[in-house]
PDB file of N, CA and C in Angstrom:
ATOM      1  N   UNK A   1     -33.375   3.877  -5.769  1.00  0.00           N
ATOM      2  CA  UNK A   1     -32.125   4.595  -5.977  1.00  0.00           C
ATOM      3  C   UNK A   1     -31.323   4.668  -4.676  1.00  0.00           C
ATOM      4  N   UNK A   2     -31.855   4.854  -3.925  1.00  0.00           N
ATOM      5  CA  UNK A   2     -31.227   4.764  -1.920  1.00  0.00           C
ATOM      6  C   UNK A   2     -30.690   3.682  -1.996  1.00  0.00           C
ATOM      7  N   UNK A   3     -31.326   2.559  -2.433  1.00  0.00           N
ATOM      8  CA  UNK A   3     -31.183   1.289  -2.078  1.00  0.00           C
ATOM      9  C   UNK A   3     -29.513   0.711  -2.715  1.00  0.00           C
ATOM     10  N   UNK A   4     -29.535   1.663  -3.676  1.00  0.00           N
ATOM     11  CA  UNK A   4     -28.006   1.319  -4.664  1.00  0.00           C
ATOM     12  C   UNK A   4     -26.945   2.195  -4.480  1.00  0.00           C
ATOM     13  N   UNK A   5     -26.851   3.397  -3.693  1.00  0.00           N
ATOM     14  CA  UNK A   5     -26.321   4.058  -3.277  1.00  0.00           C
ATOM     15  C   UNK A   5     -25.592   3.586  -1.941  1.00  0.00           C
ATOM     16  N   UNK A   6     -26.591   2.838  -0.935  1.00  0.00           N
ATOM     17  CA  UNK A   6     -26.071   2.588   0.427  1.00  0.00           C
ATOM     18  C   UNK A   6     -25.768   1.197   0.081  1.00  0.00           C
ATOM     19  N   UNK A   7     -25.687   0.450  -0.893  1.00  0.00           N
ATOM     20  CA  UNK A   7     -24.796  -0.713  -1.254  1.00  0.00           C
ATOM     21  C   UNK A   7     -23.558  -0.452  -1.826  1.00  0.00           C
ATOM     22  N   UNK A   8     -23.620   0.555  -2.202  1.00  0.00           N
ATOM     23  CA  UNK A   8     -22.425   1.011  -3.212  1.00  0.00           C
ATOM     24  C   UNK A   8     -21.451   1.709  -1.837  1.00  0.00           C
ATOM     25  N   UNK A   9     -21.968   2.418  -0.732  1.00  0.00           N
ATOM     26  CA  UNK A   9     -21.101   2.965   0.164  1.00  0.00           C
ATOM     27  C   UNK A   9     -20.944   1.794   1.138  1.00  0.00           C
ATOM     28  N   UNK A  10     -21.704   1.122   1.300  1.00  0.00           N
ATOM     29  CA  UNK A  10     -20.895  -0.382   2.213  1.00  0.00           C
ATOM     30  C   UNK A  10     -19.819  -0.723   1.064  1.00  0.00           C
ATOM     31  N   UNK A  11     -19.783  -0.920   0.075  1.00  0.00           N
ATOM     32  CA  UNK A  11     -18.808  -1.196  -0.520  1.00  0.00           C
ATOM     33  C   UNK A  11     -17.312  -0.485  -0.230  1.00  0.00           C
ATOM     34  N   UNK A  12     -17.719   0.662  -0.545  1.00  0.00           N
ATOM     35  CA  UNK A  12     -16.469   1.237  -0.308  1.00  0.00           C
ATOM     36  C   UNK A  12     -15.969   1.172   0.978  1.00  0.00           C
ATOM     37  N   UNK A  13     -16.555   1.198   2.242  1.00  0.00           N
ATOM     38  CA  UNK A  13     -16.578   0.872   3.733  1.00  0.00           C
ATOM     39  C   UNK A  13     -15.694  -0.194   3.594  1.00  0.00           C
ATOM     40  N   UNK A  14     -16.044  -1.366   2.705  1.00  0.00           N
ATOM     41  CA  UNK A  14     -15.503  -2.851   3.246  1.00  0.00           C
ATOM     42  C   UNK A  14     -13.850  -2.591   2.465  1.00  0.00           C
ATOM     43  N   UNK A  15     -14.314  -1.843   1.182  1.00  0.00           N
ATOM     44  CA  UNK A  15     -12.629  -1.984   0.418  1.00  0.00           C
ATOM     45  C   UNK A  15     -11.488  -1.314   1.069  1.00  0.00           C
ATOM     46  N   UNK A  16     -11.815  -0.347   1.723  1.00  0.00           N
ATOM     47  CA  UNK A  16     -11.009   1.019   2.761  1.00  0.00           C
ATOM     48  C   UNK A  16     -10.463  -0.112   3.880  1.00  0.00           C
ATOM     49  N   UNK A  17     -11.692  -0.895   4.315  1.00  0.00           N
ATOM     50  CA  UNK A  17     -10.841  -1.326   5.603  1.00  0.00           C
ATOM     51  C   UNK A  17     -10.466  -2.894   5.023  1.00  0.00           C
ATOM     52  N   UNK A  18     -10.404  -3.220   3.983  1.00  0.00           N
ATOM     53  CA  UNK A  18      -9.627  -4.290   3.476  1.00  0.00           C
ATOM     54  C   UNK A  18      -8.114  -3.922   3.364  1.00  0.00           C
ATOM     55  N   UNK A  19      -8.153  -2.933   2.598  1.00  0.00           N
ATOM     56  CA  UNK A  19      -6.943  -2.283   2.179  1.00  0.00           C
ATOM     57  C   UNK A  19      -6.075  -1.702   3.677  1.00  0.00           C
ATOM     58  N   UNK A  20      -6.498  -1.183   4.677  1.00  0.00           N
ATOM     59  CA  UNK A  20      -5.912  -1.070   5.760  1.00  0.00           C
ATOM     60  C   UNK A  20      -5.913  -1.975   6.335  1.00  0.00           C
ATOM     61  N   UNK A  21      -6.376  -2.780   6.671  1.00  0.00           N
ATOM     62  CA  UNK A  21      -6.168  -4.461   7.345  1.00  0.00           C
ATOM     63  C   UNK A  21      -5.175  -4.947   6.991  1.00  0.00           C
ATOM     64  N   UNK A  22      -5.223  -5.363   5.379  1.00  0.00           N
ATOM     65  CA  UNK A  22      -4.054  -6.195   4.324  1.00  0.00           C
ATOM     66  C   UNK A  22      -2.587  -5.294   4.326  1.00  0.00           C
ATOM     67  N   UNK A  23      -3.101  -3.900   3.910  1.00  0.00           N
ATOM     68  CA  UNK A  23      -2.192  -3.651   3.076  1.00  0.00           C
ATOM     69  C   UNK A  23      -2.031  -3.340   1.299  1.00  0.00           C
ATOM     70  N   UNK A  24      -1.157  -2.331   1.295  1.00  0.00           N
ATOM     71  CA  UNK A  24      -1.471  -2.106  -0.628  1.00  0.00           C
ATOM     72  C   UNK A  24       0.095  -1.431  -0.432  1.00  0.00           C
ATOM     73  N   UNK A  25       0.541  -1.415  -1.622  1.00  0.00           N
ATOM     74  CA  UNK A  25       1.405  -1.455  -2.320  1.00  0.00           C
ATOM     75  C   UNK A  25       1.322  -0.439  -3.305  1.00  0.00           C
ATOM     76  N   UNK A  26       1.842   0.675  -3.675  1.00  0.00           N
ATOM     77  CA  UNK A  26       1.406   1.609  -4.815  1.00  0.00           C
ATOM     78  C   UNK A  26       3.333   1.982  -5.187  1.00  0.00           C
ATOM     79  N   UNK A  27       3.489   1.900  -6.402  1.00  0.00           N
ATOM     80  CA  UNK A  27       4.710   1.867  -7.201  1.00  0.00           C
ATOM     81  C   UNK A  27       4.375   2.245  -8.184  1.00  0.00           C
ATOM     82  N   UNK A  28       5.228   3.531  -8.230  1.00  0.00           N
ATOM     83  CA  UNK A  28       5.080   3.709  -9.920  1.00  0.00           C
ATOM     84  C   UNK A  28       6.098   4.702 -10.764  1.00  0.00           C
ATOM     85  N   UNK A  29       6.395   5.296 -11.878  1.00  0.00           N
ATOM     86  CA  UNK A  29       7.827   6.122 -12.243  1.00  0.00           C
ATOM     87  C   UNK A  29       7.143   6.738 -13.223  1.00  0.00           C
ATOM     88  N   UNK A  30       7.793   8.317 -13.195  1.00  0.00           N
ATOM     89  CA  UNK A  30       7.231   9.513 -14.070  1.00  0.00           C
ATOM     90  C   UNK A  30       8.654   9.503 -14.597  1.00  0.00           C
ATOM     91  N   UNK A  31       8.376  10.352 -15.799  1.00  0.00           N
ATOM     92  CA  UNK A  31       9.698  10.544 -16.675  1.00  0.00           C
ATOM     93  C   UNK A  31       9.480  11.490 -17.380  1.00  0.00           C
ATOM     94  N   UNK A  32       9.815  12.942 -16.861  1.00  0.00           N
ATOM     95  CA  UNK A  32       9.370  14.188 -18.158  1.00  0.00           C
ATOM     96  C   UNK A  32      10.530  14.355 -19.199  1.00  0.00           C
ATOM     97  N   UNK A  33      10.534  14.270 -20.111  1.00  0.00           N
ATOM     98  CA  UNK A  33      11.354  14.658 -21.455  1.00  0.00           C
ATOM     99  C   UNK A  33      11.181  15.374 -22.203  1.00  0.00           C
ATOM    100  N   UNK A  34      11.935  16.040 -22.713  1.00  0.00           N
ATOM    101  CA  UNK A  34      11.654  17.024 -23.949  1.00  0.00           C
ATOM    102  C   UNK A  34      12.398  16.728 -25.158  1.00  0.00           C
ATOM    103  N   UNK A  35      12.179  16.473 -26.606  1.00  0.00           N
ATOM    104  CA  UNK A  35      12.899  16.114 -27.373  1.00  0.00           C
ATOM    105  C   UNK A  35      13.719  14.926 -27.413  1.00  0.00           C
ATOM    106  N   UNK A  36      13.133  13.446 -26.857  1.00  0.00           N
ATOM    107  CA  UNK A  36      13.485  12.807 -25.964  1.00  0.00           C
ATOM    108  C   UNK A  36      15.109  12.522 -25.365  1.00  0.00           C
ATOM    109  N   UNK A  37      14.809  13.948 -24.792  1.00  0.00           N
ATOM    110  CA  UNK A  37      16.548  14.143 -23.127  1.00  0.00           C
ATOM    111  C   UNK A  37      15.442  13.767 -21.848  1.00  0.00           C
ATOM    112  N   UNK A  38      15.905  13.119 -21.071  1.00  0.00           N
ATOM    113  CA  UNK A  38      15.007  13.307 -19.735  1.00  0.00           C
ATOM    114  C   UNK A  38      15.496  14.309 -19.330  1.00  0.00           C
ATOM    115  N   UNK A  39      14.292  14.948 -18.673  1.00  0.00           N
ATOM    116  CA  UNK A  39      14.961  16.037 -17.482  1.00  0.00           C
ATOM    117  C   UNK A  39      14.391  15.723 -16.042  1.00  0.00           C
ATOM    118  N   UNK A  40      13.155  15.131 -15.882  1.00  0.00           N
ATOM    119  CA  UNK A  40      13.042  14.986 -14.346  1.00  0.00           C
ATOM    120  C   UNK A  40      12.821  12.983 -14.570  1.00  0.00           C
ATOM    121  N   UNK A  41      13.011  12.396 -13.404  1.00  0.00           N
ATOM    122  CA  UNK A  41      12.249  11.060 -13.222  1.00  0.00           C
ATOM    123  C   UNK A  41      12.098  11.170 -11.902  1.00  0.00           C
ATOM    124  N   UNK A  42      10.918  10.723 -11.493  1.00  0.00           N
ATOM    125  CA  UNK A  42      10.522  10.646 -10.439  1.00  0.00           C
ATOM    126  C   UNK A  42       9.996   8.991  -9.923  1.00  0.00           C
ATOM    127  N   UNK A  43      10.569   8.221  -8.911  1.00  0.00           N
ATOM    128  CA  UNK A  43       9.988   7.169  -9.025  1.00  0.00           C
ATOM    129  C   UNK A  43       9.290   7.421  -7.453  1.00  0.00           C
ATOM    130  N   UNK A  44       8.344   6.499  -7.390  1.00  0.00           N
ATOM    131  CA  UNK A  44       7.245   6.942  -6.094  1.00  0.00           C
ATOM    132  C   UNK A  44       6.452   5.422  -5.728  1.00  0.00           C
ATOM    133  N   UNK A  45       7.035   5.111  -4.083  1.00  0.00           N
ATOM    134  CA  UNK A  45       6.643   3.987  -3.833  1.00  0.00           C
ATOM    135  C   UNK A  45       5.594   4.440  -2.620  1.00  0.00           C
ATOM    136  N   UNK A  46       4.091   3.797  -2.624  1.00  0.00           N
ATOM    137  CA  UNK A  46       3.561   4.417  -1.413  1.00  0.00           C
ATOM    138  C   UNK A  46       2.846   3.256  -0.801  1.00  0.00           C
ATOM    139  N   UNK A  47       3.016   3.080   0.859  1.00  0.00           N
ATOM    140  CA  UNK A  47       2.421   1.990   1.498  1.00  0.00           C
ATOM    141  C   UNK A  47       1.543   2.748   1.768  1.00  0.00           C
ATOM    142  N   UNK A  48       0.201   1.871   2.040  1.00  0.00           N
ATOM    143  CA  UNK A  48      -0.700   2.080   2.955  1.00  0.00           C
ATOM    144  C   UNK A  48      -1.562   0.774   3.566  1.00  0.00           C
ATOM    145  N   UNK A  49      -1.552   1.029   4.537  1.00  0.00           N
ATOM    146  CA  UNK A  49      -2.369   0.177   5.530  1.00  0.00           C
ATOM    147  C   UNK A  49      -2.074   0.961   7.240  1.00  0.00           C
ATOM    148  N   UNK A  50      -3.003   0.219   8.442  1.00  0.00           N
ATOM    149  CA  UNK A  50      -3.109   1.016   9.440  1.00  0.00           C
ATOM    150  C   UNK A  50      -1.977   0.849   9.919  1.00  0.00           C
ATOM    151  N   UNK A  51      -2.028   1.152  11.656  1.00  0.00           N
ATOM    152  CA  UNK A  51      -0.675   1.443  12.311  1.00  0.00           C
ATOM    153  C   UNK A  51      -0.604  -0.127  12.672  1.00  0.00           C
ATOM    154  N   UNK A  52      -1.746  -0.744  13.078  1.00  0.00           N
ATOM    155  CA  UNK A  52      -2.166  -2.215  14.232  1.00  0.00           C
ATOM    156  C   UNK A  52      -1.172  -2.892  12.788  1.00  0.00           C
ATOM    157  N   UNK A  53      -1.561  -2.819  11.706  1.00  0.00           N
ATOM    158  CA  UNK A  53      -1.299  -3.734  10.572  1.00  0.00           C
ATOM    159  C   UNK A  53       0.668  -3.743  10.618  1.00  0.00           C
ATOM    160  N   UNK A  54       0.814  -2.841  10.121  1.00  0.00           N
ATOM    161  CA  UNK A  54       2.673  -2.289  10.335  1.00  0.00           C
ATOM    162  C   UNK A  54       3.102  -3.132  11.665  1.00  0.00           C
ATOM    163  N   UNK A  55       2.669  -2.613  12.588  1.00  0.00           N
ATOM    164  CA  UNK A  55       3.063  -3.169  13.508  1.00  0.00           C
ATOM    165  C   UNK A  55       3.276  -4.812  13.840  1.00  0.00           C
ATOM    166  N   UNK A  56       1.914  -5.491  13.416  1.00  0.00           N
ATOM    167  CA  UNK A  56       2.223  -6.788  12.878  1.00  0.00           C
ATOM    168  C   UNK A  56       3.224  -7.283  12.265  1.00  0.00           C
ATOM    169  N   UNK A  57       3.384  -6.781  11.223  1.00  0.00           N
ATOM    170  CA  UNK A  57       4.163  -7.060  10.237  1.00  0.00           C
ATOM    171  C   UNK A  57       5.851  -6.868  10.612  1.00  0.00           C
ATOM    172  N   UNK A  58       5.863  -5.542  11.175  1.00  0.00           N
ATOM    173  CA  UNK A  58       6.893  -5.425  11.951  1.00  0.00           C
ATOM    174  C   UNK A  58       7.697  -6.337  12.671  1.00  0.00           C
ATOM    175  N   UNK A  59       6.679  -7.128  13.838  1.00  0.00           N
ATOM    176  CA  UNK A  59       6.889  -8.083  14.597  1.00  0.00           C
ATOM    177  C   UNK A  59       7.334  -9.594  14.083  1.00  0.00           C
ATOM    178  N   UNK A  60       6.424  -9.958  12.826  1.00  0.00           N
ATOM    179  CA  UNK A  60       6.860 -11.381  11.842  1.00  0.00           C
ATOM    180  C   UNK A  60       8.117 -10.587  11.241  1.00  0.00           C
ATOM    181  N   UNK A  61       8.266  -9.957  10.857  1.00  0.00           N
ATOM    182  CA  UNK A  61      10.014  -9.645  10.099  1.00  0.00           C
ATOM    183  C   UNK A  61      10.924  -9.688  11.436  1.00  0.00           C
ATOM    184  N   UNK A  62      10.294  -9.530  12.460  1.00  0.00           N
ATOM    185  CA  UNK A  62      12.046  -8.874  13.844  1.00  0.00           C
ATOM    186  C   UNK A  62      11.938 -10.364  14.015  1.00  0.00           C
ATOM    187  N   UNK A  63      10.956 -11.632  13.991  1.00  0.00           N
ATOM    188  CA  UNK A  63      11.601 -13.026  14.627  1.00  0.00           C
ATOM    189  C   UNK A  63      11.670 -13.595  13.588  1.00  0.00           C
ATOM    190  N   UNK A  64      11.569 -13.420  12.033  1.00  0.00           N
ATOM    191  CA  UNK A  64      12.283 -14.227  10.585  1.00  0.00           C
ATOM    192  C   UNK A  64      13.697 -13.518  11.125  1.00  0.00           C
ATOM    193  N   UNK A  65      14.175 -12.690  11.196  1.00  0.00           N
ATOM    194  CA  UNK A  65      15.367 -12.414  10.935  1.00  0.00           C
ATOM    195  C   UNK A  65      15.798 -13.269  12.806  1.00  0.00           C
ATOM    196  N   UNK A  66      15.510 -13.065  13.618  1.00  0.00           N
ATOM    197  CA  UNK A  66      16.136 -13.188  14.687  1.00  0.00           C
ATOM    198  C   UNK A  66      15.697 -14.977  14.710  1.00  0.00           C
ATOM    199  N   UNK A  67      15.121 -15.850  14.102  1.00  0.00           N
ATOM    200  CA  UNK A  67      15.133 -17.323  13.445  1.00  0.00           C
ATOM    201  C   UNK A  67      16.097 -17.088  12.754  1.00  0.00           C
ATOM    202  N   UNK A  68      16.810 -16.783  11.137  1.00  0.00           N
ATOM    203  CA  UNK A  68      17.629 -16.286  10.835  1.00  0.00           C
ATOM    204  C   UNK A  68      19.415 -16.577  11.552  1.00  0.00           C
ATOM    205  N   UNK A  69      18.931 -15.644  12.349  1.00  0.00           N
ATOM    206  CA  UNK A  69      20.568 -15.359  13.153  1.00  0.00           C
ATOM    207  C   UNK A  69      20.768 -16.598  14.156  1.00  0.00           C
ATOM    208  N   UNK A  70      19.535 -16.979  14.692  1.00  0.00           N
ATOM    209  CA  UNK A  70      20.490 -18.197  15.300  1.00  0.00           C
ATOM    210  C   UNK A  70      20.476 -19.504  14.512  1.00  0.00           C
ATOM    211  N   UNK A  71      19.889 -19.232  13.188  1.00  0.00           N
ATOM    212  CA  UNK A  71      20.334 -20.625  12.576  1.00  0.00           C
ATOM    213  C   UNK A  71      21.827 -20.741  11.791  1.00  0.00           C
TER     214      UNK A  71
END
């Protein structure tokens, strides 16, 4: 039973820092109605990944665009 437990938490270890390495993407839209009128919508976009990762990413978007401008 140990033995499937501490495979199961390396797992989650490796998916946490996949997902902060890569990157994830979370999008999604609420819509409360009554009698169908909307009354609230809520739409909700959420990044996650680390700071090292952003920052990367950061850096390939500032020289696409600055390739970009002097072409």
């Amino acid at each position: 039973m140990n033995e499937i437990d501490a495979s199961q938490n390396v797992t989650v270890l490796e998916l946490l820092d996949r997902v902060l390495n890569k990157g994830v993407v979370i999008a999604g839209d609420i819509t409360i109605s009554v009698a169908n009128i909307d009354l609230l919508y809520l739409g909700v976009k959420l990044l996650l990944c680390s700071v090292e990762t952003m920052e990367q990413h950061k850096k390939k978007a500032a020289g696409v665009i600055g390739e970009q401008e002097d072409a």
